[in-house]
Protein backbone atom coordinates (compact mmCIF):
# COMPACT_ATOMS: atom_id res chain seq x y z
CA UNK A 1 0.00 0.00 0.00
CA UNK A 2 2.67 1.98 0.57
CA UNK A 3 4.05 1.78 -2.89
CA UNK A 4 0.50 2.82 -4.15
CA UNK A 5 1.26 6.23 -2.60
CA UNK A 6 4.47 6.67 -3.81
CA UNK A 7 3.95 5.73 -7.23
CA UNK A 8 1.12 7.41 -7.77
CA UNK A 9 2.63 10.23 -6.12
CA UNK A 10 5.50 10.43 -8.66
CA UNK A 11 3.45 9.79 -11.42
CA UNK A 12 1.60 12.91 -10.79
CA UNK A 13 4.77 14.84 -9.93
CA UNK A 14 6.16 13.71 -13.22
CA UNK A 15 3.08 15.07 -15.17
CA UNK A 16 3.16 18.12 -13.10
CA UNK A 17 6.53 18.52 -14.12
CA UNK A 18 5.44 18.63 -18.20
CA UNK A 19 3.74 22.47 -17.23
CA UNK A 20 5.41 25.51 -16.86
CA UNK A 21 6.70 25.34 -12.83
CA UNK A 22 4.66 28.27 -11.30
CA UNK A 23 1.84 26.55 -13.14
CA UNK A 24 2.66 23.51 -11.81
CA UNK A 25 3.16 24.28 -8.30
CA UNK A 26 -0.43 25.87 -8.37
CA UNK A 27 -2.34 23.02 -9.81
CA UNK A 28 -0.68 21.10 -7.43
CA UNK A 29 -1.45 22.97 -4.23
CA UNK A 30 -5.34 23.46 -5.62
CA UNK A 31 -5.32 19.78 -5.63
CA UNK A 32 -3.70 19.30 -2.27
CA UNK A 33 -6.34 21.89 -1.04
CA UNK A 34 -9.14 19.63 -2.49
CA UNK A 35 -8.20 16.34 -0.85
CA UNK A 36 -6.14 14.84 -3.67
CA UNK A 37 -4.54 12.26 -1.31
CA UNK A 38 -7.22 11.13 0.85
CA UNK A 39 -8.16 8.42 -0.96
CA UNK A 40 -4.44 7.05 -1.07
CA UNK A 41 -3.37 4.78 1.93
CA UNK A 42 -1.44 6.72 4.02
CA UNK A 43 2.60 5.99 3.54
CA UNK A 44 4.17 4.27 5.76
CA UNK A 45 7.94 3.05 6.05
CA UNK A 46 10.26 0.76 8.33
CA UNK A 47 12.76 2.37 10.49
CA UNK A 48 15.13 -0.58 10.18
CA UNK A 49 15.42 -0.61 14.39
CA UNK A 50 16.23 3.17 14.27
CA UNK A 51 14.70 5.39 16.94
CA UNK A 52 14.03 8.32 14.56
CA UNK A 53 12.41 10.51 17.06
CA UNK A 54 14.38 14.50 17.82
CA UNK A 55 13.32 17.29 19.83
CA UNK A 56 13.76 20.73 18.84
CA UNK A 57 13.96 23.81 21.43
CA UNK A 58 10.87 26.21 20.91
CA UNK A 59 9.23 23.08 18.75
CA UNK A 60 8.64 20.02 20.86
CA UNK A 61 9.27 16.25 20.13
CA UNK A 62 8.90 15.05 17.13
CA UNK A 63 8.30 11.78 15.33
CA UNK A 64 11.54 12.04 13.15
CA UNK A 65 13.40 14.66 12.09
CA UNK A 66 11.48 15.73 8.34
CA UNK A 67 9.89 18.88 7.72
CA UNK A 68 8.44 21.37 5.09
CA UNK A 69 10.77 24.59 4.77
CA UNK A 70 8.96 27.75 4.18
CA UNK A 71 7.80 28.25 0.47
CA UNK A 72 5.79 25.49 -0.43
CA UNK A 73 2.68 26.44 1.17
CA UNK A 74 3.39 30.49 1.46
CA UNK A 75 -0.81 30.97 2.79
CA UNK A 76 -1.23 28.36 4.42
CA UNK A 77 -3.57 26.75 2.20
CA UNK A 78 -3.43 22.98 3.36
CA UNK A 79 -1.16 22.14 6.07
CA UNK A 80 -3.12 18.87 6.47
CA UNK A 81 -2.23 17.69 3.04
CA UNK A 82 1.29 18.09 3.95
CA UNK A 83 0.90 16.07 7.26
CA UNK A 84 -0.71 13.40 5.41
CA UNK A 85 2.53 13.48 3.65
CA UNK A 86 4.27 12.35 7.02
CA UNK A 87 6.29 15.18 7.48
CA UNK A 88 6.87 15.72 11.45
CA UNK A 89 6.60 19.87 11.64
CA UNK A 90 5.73 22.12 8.68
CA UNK A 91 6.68 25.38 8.00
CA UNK A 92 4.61 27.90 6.17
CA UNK A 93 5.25 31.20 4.49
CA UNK A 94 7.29 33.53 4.36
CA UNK A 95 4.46 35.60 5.23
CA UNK A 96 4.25 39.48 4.87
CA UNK A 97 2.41 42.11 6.95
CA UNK A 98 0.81 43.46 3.81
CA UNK A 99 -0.51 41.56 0.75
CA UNK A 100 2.03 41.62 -1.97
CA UNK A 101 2.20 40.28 -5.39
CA UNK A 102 6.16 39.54 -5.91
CA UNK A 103 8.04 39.95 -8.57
CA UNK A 104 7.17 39.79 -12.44
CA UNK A 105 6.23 36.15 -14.08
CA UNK A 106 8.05 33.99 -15.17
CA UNK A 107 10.22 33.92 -11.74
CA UNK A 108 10.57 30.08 -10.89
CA UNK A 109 12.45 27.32 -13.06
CA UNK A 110 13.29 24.08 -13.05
CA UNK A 111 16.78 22.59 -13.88
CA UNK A 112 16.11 18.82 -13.74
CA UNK A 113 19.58 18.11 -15.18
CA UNK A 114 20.77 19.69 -11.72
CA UNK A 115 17.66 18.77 -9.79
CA UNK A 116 17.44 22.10 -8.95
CA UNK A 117 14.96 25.07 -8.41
CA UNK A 118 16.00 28.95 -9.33
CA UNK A 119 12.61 31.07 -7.93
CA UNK A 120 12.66 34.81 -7.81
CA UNK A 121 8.98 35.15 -5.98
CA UNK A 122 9.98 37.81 -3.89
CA UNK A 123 7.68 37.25 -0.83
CA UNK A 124 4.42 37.25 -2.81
CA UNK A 125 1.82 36.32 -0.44
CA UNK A 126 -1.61 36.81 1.04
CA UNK A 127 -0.63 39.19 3.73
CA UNK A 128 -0.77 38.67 8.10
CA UNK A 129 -4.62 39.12 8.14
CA UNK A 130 -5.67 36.38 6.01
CA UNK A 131 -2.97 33.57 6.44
CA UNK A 132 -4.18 33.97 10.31
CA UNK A 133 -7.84 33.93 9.03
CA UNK A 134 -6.95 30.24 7.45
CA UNK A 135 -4.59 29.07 10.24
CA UNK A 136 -7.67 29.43 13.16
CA UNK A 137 -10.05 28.20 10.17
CA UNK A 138 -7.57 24.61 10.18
CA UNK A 139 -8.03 24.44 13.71
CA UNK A 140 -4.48 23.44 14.30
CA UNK A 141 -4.05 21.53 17.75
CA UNK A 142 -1.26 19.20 19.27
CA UNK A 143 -2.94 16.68 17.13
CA UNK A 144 -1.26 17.85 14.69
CA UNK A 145 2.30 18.19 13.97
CA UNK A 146 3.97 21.53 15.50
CA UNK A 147 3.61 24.58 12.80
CA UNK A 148 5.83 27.74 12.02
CA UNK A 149 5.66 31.08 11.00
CA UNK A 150 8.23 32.09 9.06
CA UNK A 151 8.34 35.98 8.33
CA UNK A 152 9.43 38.72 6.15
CA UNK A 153 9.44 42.05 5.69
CA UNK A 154 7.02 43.67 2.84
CA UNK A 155 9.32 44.73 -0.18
CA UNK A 156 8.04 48.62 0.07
CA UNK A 157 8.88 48.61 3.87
CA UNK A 158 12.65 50.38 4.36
CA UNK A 159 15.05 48.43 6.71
CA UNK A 160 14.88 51.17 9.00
CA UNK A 161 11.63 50.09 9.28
CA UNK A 162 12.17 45.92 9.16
CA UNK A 163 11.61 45.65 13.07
CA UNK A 164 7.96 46.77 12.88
CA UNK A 165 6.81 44.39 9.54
CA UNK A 166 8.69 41.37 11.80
CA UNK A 167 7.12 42.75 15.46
CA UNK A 168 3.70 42.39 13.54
CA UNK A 169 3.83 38.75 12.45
CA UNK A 170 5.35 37.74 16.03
CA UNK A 171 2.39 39.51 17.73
CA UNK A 172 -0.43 38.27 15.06
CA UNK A 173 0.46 34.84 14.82
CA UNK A 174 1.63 34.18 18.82
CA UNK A 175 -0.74 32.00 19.59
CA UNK A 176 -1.35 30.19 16.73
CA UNK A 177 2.47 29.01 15.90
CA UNK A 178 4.35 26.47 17.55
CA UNK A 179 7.53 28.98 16.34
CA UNK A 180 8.61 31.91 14.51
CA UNK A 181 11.56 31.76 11.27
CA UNK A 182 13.24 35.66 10.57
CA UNK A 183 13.65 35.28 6.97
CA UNK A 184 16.95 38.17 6.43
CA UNK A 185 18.33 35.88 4.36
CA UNK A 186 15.94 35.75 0.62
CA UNK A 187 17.90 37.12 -2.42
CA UNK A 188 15.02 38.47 -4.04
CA UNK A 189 13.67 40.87 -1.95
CA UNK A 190 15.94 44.18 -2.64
CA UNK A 191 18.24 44.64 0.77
CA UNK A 192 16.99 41.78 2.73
CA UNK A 193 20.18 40.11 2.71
CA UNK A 194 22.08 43.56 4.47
CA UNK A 195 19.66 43.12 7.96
CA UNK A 196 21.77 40.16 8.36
CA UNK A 197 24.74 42.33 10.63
CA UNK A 198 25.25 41.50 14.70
CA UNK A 199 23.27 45.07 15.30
CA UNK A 200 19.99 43.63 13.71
CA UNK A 201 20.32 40.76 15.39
CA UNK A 202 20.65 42.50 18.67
CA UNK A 203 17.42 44.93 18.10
CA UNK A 204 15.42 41.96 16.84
CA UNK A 205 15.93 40.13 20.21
CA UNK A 206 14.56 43.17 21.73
CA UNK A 207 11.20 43.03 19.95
CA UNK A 208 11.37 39.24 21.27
CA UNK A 209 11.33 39.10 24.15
CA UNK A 210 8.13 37.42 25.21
CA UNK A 211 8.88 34.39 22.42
CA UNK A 212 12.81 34.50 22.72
CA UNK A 213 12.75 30.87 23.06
CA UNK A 214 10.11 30.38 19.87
CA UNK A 215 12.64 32.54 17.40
CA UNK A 216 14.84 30.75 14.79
CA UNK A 217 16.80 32.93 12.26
CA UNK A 218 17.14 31.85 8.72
CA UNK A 219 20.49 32.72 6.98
CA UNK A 220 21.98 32.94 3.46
CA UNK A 221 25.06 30.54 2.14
CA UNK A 222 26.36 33.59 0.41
CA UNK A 223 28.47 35.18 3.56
CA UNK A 224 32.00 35.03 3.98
CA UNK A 225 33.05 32.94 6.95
CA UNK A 226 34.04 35.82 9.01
CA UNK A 227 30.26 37.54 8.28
CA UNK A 228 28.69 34.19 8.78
CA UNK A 229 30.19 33.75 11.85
CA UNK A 230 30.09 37.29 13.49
CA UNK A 231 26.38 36.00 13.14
CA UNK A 232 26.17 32.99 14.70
CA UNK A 233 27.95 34.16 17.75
CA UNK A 234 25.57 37.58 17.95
CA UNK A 235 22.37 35.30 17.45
CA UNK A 236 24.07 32.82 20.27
CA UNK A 237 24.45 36.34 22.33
CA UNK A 238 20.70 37.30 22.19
CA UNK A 239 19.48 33.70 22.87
CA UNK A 240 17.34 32.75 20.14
CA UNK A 241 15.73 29.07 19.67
CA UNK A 242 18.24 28.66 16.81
CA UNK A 243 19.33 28.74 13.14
CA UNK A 244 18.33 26.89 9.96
CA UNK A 245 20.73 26.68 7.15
CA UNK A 246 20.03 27.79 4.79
CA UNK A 247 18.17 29.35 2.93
CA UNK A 248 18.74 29.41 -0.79
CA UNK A 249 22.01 30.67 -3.41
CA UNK A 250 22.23 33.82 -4.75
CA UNK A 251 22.81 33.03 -8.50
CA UNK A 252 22.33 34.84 -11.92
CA UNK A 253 22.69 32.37 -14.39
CA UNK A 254 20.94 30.94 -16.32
CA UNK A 255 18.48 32.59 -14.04
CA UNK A 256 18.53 35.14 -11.53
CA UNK A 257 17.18 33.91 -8.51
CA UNK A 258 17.80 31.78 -5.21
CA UNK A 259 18.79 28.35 -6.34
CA UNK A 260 17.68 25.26 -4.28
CA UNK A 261 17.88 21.37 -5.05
CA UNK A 262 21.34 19.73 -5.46
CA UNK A 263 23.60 22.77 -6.30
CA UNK A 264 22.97 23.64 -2.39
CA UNK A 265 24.18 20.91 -0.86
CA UNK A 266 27.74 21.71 -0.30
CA UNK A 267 27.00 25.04 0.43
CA UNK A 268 24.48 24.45 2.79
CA UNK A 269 26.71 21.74 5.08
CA UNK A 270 29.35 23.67 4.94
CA UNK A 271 27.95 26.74 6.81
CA UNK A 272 26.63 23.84 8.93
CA UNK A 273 30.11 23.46 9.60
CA UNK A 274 30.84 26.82 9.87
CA UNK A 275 28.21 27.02 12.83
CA UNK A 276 29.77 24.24 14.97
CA UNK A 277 32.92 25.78 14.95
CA UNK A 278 31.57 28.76 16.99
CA UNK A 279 29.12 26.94 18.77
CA UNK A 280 30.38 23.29 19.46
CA UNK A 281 26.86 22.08 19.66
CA UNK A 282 24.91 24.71 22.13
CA UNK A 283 22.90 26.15 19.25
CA UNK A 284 20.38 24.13 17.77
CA UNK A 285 20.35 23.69 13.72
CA UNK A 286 17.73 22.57 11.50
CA UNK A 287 19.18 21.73 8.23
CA UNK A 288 17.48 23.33 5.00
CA UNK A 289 19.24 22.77 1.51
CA UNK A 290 19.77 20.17 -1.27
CA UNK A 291 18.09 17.49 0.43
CA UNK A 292 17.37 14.76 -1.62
CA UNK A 293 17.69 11.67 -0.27
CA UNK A 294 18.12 10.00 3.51
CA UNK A 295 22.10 9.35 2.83
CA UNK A 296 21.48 13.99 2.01
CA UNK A 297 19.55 14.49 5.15
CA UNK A 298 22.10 12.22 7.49
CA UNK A 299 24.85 14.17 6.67
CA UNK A 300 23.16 17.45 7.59
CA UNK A 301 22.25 15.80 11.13
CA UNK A 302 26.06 14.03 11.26
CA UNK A 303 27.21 17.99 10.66
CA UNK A 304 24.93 18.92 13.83
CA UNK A 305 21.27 19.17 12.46
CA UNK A 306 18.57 18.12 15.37
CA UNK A 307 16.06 17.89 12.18
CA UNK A 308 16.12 18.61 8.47
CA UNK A 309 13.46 20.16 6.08
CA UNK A 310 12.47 19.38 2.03
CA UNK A 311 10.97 21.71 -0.54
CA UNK A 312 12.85 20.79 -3.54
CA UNK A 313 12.69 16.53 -2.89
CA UNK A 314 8.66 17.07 -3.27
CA UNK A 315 9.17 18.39 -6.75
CA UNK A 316 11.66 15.42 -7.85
CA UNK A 317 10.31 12.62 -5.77
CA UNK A 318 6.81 13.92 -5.46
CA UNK A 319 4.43 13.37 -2.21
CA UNK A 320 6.24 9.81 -1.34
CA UNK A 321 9.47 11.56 -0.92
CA UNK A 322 8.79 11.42 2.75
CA UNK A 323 8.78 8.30 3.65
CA UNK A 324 11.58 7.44 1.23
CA UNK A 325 13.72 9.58 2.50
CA UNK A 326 12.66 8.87 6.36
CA UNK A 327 13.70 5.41 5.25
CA UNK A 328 16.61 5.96 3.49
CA UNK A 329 17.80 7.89 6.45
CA UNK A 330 17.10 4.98 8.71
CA UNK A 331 18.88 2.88 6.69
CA UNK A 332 21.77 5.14 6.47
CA UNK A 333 21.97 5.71 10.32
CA UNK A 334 21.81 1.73 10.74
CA UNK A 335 24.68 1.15 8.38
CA UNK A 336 26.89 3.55 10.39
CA UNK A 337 26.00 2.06 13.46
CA UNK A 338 24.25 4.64 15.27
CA UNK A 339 20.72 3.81 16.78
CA UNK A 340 19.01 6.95 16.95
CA UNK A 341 18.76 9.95 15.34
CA UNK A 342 20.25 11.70 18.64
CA UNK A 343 23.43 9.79 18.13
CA UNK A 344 24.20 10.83 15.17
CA UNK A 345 23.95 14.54 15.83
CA UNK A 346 27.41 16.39 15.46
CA UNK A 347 29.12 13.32 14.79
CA UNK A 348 30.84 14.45 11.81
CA UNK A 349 33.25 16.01 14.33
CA UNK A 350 33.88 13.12 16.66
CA UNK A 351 34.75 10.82 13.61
């Protein structure tokens, strides 16, 4: 029954995949909305012996470490689809105080050769008021798995003026997310990138004080190692929840954009890496970038990752991908003789 879902679920990714991508991702999502795969059996995988459940600070326990990263489901428009799915917490956005269209079509493109992704969106969304509207409407519990916020800033809003656009999705959403993502770290919305400094970091703890704890803080691949690491140790300072790297590459060729899939593997572990060096393992990491596969998401947790989170994967491997990849994982962690997913956190530097 399992391999109903998963074939089937390619198959449709695969014929998805024959329209233009924005069009694709849309059809897709309408159909998620409408129930598409309720009447598939839901997936289910071995865990070889491996205990696959993590805990994340400011997110709870979880059932293994797989989650949706932020763009997928920007409004919020079926976070039970994407549970179905099997992924453990799910991440929606990024979401803007104001309603905002993005950039000019076309502005996302596939590279299958690459297995890779190059969007330029640029934060188009529904706006605070009505994602919040649709989360109460879902009636999300702790029946479900936990759910995040992540946030940006609208693209007419200066960066003198950031604070206030990220102070209004903290307060609107506070009791309705399990915890909050600080998106500095898009390419395509015009001076995102330069809030990323120590002195940003510092103001924005101010403004979070109440949900300190609740706070992770997205950043770019694109730093030098001295900028990347100024960061860590100023977002260690103000005591947020933790980081997730990362978010996508700046490229410009053949598209310009923020390039996910394969490409942003290496890039992604290796500011991982970067991270443990200043930390040695007291700030949590959630692992974002390239994921394709279990032996993919292992060595983001072996390079300190508590959990790890797909976009890309769902557009290659369609709605299967994860319990593939759960599996894959488990597999993975088996062969390299760890029994948990715990064990195998950080242990890229013991080895």
């Amino acid at each position: 029954m399992a391999d109903a879902f998963d074939l089937l679920g390619r198959f449709s990714a695969s014929c998805l995949r024959m329209l233009p991508p924005e069009t694709a991702h849309d059809i897709g999502m309408k159909a998620l909305e409408l129930g598409a795969l309720n009447w598939l059996p839901e997936p289910q995988f071995h865990n070889h012996g491996v205990q696959l459940m993590t805990e994340l600070p400011g997110v709870g326990r979880l059932a293994h470490p797989i989650g949706l990263a932020a763009g997928f489901d920007k409004n919020a428009r079926c976070p039970t689809a994407f549970q179905r799915m099997g992924f453990s917490f799910i991440e929606v956005g990024t979401v803007t105080p104001k309603p905002q269209d993005g950039n000019p079509k076309p502005r996302l493109f596939r590279d299958s050769g690459q297995r890779s992704i190059t969007n330029r969106m640029g934060f188009n969304g529904e706006g605070i008021i009505s994602v919040v509207n649709r989360v109460k409407g879902h009636n999300w519990s702790g029946f479900h798995p936990p759910m995040g916020v992540n946030l940006g800033k609208n693209k007419l809003t200066p960066n003198e003026d950031a604070l206030k656009d990220f102070e209004q999705g903290l307060r609107a959403f506070e009791q309705l997310a399990s915890y909050f993502v600080i998106n500095i770290s898009s390419p395509n919305t015009p001076g995102l990138r330069e809030l990323a400094n120590p002195e940003f970091i510092e103001s924005l703890g101010a403004i979070c004080t109440d949900c300190l704890k609740r706070v992770w803080i997205k950043l770019d691949p694109d730093m030098s190692k001295k900028e990347f690491q100024s960061m860590i140790r100023a977002i260690m300072k103000v005591g947020f929840a933790g980081v997730i790297l990362s978010n996508t590459h700046r490229v410009v060729y053949p598209q310009v954009g923020g390039q996910s899939g394969h490409p942003l593997l290496s890039l992604s572990n290796a500011v991982l890496e970067w991270a443990w060096d200043v930390h040695q393992g007291l700030l949590p990491m959630i692992g974002c970038g390239g994921i394709l596969s279990g032996v993919d998401a292992y060595h983001k947790i072996a390079r300190g990752a508590s959990a790890v989170q797909l976009y890309t994967a769902l557009v290659y491997r369609g709605p299967g991908a994860v319990a593939k990849i759960m599996e894959e994982l488990a597999i993975e962690l088996k062969l390299r003789g760890f029994g948990s997913v715990g064990e195998a956190v950080g242990s890229w530097y013991k080895e």
